[in-house]
Protein backbone atom coordinates (compact mmCIF):
# COMPACT_ATOMS: atom_id res chain seq x y z
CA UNK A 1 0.00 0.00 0.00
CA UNK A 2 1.13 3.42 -1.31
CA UNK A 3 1.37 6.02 2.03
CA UNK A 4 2.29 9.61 2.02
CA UNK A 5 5.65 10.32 4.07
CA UNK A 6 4.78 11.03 7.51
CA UNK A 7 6.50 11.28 11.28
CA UNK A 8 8.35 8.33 12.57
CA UNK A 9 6.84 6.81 15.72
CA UNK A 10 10.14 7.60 17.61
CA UNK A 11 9.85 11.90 16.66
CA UNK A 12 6.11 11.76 17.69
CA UNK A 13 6.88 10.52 20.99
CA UNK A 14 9.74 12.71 21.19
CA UNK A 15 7.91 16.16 20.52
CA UNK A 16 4.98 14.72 22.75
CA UNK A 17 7.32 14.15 25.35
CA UNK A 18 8.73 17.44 24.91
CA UNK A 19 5.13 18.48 24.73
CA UNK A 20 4.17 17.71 28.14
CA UNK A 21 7.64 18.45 30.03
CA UNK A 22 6.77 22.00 28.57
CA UNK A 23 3.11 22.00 29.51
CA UNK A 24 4.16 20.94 33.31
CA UNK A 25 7.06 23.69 33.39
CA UNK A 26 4.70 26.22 32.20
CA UNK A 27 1.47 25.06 34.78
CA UNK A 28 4.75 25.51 37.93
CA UNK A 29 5.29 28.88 36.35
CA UNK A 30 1.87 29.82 36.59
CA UNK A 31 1.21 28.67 39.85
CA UNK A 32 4.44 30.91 40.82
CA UNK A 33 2.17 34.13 39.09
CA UNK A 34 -1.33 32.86 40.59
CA UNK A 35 0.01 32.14 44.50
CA UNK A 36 3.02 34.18 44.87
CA UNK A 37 2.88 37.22 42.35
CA UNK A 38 -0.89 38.70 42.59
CA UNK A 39 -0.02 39.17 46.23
CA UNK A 40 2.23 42.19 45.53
CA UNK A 41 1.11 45.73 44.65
CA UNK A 42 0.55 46.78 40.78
CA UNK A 43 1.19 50.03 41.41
CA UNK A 44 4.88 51.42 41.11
CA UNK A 45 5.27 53.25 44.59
CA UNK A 46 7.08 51.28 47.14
CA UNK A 47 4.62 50.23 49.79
CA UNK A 48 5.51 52.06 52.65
CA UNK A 49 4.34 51.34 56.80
CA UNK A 50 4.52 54.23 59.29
CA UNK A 51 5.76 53.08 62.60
CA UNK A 52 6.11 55.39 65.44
CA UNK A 53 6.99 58.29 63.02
CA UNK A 54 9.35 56.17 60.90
CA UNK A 55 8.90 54.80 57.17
CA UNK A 56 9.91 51.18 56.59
CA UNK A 57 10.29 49.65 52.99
CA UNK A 58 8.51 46.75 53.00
CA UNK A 59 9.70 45.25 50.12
CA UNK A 60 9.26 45.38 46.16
CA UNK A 61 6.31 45.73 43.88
CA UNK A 62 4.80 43.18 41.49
CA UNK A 63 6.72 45.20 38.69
CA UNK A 64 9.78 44.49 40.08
CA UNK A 65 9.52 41.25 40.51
CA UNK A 66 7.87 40.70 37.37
CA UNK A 67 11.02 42.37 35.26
CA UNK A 68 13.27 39.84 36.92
CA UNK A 69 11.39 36.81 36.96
CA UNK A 70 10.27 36.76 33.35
CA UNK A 71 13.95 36.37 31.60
CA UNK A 72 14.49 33.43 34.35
CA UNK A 73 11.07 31.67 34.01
CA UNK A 74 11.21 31.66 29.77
CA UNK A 75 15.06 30.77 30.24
CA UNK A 76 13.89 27.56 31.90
CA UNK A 77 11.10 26.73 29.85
CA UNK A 78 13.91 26.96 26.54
CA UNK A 79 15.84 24.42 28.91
CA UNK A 80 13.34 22.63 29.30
CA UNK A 81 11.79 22.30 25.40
CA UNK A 82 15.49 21.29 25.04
CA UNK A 83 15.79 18.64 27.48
CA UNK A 84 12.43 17.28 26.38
CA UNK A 85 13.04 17.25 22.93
CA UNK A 86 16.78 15.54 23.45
CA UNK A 87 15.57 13.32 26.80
CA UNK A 88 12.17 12.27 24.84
CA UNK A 89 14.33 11.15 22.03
CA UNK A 90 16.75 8.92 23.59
CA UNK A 91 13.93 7.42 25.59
CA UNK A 92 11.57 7.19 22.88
CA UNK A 93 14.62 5.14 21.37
CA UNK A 94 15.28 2.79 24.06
CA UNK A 95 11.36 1.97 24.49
CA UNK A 96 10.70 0.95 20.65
CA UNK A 97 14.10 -0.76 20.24
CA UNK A 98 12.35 -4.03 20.06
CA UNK A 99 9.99 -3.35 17.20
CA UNK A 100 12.68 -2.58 15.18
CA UNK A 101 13.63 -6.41 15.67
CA UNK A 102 10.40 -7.57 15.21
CA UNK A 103 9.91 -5.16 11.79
CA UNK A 104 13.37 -6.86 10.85
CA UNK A 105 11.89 -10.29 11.41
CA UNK A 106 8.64 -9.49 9.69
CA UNK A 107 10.44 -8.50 6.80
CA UNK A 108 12.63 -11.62 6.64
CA UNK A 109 9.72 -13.62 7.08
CA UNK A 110 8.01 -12.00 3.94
CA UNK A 111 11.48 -12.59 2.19
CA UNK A 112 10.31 -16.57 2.79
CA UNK A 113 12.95 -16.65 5.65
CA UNK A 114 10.44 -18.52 8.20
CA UNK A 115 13.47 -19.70 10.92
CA UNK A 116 14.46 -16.48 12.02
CA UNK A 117 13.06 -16.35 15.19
CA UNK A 118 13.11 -12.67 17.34
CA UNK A 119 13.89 -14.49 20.84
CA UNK A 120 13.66 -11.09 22.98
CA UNK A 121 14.98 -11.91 26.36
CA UNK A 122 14.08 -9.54 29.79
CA UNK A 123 10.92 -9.23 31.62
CA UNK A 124 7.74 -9.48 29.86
CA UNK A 125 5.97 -6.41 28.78
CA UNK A 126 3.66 -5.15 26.04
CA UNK A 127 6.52 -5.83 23.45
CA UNK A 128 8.14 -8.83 24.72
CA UNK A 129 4.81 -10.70 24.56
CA UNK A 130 4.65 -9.25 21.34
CA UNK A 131 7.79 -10.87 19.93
CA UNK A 132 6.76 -13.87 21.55
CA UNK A 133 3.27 -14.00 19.47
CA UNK A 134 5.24 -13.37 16.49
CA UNK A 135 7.62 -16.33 17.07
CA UNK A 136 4.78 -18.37 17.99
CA UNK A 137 3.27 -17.32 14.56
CA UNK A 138 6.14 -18.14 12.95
CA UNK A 139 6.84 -21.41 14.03
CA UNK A 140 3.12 -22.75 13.23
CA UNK A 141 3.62 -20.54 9.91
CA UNK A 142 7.21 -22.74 9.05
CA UNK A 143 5.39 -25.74 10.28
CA UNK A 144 2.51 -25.12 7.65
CA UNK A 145 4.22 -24.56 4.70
CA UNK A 146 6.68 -27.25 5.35
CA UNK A 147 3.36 -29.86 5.76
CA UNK A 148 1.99 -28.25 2.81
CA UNK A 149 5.12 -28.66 0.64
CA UNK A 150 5.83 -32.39 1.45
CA UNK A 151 1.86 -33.04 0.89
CA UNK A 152 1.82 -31.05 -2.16
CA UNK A 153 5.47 -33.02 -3.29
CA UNK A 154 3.55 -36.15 -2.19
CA UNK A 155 0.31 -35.70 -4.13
CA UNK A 156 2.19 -34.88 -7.25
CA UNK A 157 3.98 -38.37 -6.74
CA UNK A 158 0.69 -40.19 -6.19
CA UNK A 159 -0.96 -38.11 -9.03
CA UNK A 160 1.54 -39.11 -11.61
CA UNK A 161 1.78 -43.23 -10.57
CA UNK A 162 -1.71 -43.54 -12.67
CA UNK A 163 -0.98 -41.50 -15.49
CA UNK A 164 2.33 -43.15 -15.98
CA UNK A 165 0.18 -46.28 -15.81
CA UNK A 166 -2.11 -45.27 -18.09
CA UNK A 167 0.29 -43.84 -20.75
CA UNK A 168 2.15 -47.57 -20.41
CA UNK A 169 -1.38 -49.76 -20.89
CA UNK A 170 -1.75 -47.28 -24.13
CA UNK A 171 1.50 -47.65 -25.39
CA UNK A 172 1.62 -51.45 -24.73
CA UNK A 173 -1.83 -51.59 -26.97
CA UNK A 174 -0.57 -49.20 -29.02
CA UNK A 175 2.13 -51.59 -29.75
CA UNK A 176 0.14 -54.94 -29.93
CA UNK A 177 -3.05 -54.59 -32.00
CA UNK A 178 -3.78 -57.80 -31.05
CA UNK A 179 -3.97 -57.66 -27.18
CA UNK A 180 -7.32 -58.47 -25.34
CA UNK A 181 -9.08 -54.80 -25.43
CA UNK A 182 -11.53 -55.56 -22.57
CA UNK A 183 -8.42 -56.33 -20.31
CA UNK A 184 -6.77 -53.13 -21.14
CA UNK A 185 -10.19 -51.06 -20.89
CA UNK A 186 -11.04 -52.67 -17.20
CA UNK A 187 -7.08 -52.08 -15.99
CA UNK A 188 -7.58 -48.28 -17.11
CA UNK A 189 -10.96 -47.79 -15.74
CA UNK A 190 -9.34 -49.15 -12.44
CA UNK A 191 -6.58 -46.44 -13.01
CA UNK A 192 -8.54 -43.80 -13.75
CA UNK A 193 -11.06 -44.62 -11.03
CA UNK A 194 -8.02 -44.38 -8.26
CA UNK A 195 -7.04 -41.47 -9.89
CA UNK A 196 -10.50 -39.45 -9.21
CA UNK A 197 -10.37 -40.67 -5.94
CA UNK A 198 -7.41 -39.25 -5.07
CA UNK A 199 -8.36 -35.93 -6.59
CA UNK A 200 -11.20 -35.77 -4.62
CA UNK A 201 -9.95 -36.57 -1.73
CA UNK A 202 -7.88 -33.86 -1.74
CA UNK A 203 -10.27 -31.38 -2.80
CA UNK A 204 -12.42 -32.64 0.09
CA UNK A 205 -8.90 -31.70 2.24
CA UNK A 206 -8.84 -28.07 0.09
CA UNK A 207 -12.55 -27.55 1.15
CA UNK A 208 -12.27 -28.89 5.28
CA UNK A 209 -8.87 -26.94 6.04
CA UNK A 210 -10.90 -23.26 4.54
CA UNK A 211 -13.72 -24.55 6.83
CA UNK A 212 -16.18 -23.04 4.41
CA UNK A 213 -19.19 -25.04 5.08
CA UNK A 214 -22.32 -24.33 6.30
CA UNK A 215 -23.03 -25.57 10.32
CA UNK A 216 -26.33 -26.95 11.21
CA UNK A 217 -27.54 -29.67 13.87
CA UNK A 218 -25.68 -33.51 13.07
CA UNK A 219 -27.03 -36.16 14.89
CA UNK A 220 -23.91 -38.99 15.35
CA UNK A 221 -25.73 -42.26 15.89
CA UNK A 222 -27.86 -41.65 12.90
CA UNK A 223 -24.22 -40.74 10.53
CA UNK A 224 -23.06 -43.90 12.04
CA UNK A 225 -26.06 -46.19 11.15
CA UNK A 226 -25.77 -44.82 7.71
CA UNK A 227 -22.36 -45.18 6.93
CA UNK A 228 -22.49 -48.81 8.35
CA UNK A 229 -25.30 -49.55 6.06
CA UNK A 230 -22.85 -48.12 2.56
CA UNK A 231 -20.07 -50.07 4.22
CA UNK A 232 -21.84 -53.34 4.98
CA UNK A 233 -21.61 -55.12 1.53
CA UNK A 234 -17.84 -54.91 2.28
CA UNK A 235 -17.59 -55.96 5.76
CA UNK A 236 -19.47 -59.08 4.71
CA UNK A 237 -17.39 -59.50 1.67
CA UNK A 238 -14.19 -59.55 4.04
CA UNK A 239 -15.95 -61.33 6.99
CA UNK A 240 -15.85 -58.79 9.18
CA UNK A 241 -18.80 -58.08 12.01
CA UNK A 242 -19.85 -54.55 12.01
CA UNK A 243 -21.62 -53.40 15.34
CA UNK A 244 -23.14 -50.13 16.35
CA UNK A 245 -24.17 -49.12 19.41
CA UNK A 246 -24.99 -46.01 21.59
CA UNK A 247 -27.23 -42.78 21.92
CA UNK A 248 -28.31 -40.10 20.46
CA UNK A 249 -25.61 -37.47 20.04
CA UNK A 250 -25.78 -33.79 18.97
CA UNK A 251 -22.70 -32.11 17.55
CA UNK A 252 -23.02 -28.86 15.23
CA UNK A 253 -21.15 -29.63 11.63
CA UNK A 254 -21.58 -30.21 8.43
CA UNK A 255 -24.02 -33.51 7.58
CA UNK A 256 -21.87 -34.13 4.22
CA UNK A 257 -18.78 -33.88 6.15
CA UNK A 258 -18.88 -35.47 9.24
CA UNK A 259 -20.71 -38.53 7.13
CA UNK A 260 -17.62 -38.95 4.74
CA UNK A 261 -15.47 -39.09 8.20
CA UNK A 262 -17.12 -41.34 10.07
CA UNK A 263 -17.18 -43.41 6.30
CA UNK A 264 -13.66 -42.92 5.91
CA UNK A 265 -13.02 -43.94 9.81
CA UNK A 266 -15.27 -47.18 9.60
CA UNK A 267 -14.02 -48.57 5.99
CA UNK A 268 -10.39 -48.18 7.52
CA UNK A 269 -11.37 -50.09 10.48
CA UNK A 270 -12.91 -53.03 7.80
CA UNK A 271 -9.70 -52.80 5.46
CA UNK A 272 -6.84 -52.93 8.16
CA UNK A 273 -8.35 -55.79 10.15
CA UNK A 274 -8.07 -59.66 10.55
CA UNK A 275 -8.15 -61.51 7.11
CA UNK A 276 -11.23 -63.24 8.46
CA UNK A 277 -13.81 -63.05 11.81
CA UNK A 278 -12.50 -59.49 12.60
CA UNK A 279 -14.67 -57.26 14.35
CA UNK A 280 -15.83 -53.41 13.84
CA UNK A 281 -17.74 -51.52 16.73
CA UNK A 282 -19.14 -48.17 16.29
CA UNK A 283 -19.98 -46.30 19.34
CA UNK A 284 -21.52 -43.10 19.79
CA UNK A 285 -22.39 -41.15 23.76
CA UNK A 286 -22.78 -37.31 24.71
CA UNK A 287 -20.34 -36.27 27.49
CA UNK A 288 -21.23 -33.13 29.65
CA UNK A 289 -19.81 -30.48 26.65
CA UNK A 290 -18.72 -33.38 23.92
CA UNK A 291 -19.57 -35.40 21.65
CA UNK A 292 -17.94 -38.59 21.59
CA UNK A 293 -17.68 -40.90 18.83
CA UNK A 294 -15.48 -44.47 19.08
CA UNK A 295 -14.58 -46.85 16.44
CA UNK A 296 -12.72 -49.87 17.66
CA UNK A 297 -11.42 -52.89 15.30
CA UNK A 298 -9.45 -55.97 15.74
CA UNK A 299 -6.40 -56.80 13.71
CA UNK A 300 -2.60 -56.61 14.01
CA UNK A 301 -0.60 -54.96 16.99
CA UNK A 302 0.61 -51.88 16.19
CA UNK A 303 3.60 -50.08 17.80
CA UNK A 304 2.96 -47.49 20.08
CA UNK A 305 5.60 -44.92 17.82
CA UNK A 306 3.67 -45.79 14.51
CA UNK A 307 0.29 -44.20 15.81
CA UNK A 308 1.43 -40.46 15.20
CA UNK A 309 2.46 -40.94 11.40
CA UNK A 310 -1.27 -42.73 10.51
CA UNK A 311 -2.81 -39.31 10.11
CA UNK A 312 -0.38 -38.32 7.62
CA UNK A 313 -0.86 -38.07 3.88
CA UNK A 314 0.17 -41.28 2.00
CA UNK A 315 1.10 -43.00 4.64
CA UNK A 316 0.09 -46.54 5.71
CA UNK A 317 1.06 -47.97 8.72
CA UNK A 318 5.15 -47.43 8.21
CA UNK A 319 4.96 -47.84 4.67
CA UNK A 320 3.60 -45.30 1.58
CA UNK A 321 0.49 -46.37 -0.09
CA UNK A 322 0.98 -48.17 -2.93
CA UNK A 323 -0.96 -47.82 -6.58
CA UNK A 324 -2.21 -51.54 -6.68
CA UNK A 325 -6.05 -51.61 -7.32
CA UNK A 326 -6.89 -53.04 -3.41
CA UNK A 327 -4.82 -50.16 -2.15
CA UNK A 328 -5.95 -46.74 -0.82
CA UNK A 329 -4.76 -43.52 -1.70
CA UNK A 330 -3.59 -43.07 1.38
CA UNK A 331 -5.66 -40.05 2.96
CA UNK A 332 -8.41 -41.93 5.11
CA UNK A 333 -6.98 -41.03 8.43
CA UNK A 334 -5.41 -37.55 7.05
CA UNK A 335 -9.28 -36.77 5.82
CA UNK A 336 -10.50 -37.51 8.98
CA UNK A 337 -7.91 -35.45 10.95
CA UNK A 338 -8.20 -32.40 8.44
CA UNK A 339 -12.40 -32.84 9.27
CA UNK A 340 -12.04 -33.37 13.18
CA UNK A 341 -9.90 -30.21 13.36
CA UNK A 342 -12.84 -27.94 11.08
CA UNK A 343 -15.05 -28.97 13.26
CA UNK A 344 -13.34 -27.85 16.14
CA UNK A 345 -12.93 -31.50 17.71
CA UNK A 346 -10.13 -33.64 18.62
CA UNK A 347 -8.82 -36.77 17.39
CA UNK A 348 -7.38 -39.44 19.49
CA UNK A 349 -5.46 -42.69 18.29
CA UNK A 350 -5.19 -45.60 20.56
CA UNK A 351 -3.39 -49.20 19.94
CA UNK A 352 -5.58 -52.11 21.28
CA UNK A 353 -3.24 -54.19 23.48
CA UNK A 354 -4.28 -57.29 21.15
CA UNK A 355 -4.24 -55.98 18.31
CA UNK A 356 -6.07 -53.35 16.17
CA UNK A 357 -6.49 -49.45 16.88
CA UNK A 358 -9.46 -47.21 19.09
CA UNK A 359 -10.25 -44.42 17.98
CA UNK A 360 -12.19 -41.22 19.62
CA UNK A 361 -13.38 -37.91 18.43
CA UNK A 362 -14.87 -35.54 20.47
CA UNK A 363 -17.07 -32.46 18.57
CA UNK A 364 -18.10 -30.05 20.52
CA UNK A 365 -21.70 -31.30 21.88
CA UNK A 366 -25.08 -29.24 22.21
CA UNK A 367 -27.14 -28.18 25.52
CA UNK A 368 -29.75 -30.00 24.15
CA UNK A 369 -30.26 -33.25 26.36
CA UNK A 370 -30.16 -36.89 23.93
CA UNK A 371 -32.52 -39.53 24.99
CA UNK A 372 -31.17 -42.78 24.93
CA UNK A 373 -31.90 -45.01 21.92
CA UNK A 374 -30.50 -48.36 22.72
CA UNK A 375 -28.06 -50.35 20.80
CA UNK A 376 -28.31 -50.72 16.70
């Protein structure tokens, strides 16, 4: 933005400063005149007191006193404009010495320097928390772009895999008139059906991290019961049982949105569980503020230092998702992370001792009290 030149911070303070060590000086001076001054005689005869027949000067007149006290009073008022002005300046110095650091890292952070840090040692004050918010800024800010950059870096790498697989099925048909076409047509609908997945799923990321949907009344058990009911054909396909159970719970969120998470959260539970007789239970309770939300499966133990990476992009248990057609694309748990955090919730990862992971949410509930609907 284009400004017209104006005072520095530093002379404003200075001259106001100046301003008011003048103003006092000036209020003493009149106090002098008002209490001291109007006492004397105006008149310019000495004031004279007969005693016993003899004359006694009393003392001088308000002339007199006012010819020798004006030179001295507007002698120390210059002084004191001085001092003000050269005091004011020094101290106006001092004071806003620390936003010239923090200007300084401002502008190296919008050089794309994110590490500098200000680091402002002393007591804390007005400025010193000050630096502090700005190095807390900057260290989510760094944090941000870094996660943004590796996921963008990631999704580039994911979004190439089936194009590079598609260019190869038409080159390899290109190349051999005589191949089976439906094969080639069903291996490219799989790749380009992965592919749209993947875009979507990080649009749906795009549109949950902007948070610009529209909040209305979301009741938990009934998103559970209906993602159980999309997701049943595969839980019976892989032999898994698929329970739900709890209450009626109020949370404040989108209906689109929180559906696709709880979707996302039980077909994860189906797909990383036992090869056979696993087991899938969806629970849902209010708790005094919160709305809770559990989904427990069975399957292999998993390592207490592996939990913190499965809400990463592309990432599957300690391995990156590969392009096969049973694979994911790798942002199940990242989705639901991305959604938990829009909706102002939290997200909480638990190993079962034998085997297979708990998961909680808790939304932010409503003062509305649930009546109890039995188990599903």
């Amino acid at each position: 933005m284009n400004r017209r030149p104006g005072l520095s911070t530093r002379l404003k303070l200075t001259i106001s400063y100046a301003g008011f060590l003048l103003l006092a000086g000036a209020l003493m001076l009149a106090v002098v005149w008002v209490f001291v001054l109007r006492w004397l005689p105006d008149d310019d005869r000495r004031s004279l007191q007969r005693t016993f027949g003899a004359v006694i000067i009393t003392g001088p007149n308000r002339s007199d006193l006012l010819r020798g006290f004006a030179p001295a009073a507007a002698t120390a008022l210059a002084f004191l404009l001085v001092f003000g002005l050269l005091g004011g300046w020094i101290l106006a110095g001092r004071m806003l010495a620390p936003l010239t650091r923090i200007a300084y890292a401002a502008r190296m952070a919008a050089n794309g320097s994110l590490s500098h840090r200000i680091r402002m040692k002393g007591p804390k004050d007005e400025f010193r928390e000050l630096a502090d918010v700005f190095d807390t800024m900057l260290e989510q800010l760094e944090s941000h772009v870094t996660e943004q950059q590796r996921f963008a870096a990631n999704a580039s790498h994911e979004l190439r895999t089936p194009l590079a697989i598609s260019k190869t099925l038409l080159d390899a048909a290109r190349n051999d008139p005589t191949r089976d076409q439906g094969e080639l047509i069903e291996r490219l609908r799989t790749v380009n059906t992965r592919a749209i997945d993947l875009t979507e799923a990080l649009l749906l990321l795009s549109r949950a991290d902007r948070r610009g949907f529209t909040r209305e009344a979301v009741d938990l058990s009934l998103i559970a019961e209906e993602a159980a009911e999309t997701l049943l054909p595969l839980a019976e396909k892989r032999q898994i049982a698929l329970d739900i159970t709890g209450e009626t719970t109020q949370t404040v969120g989108s209906t689109a949105l929180i559906l696709r998470m709880v979707t996302n959260l039980v077909q994860n539970a189906i797909v990383h569980n036992l090869p056979a007789g696993g087991t899938v239970t969806v629970h849902t309770e209010p708790q005094h503020d919160a709305s809770v939300l559990r989904v427990e499966n069975t399957g292999r133990p998993l390592p207490p230092e592996l939990i913190p990476t499965l809400t990463e992009p592309f990432q599957r248990g300690t391995e990156r998702i590969r392009t096969d057609e049973h694979a994911g694309v790798g942002l199940g748990l990242a989705i639901v992370h991305s959604l938990v955090r829009a909706h102002d919730g939290t997200l909480d990862l638990t190993p079962r001792p034998s085997g297979g992971l708990l998961v909680t949410i808790r939304l932010p509930g409503t003062p509305h009290a649930s009546s109890p609907s039995g188990a599903h």
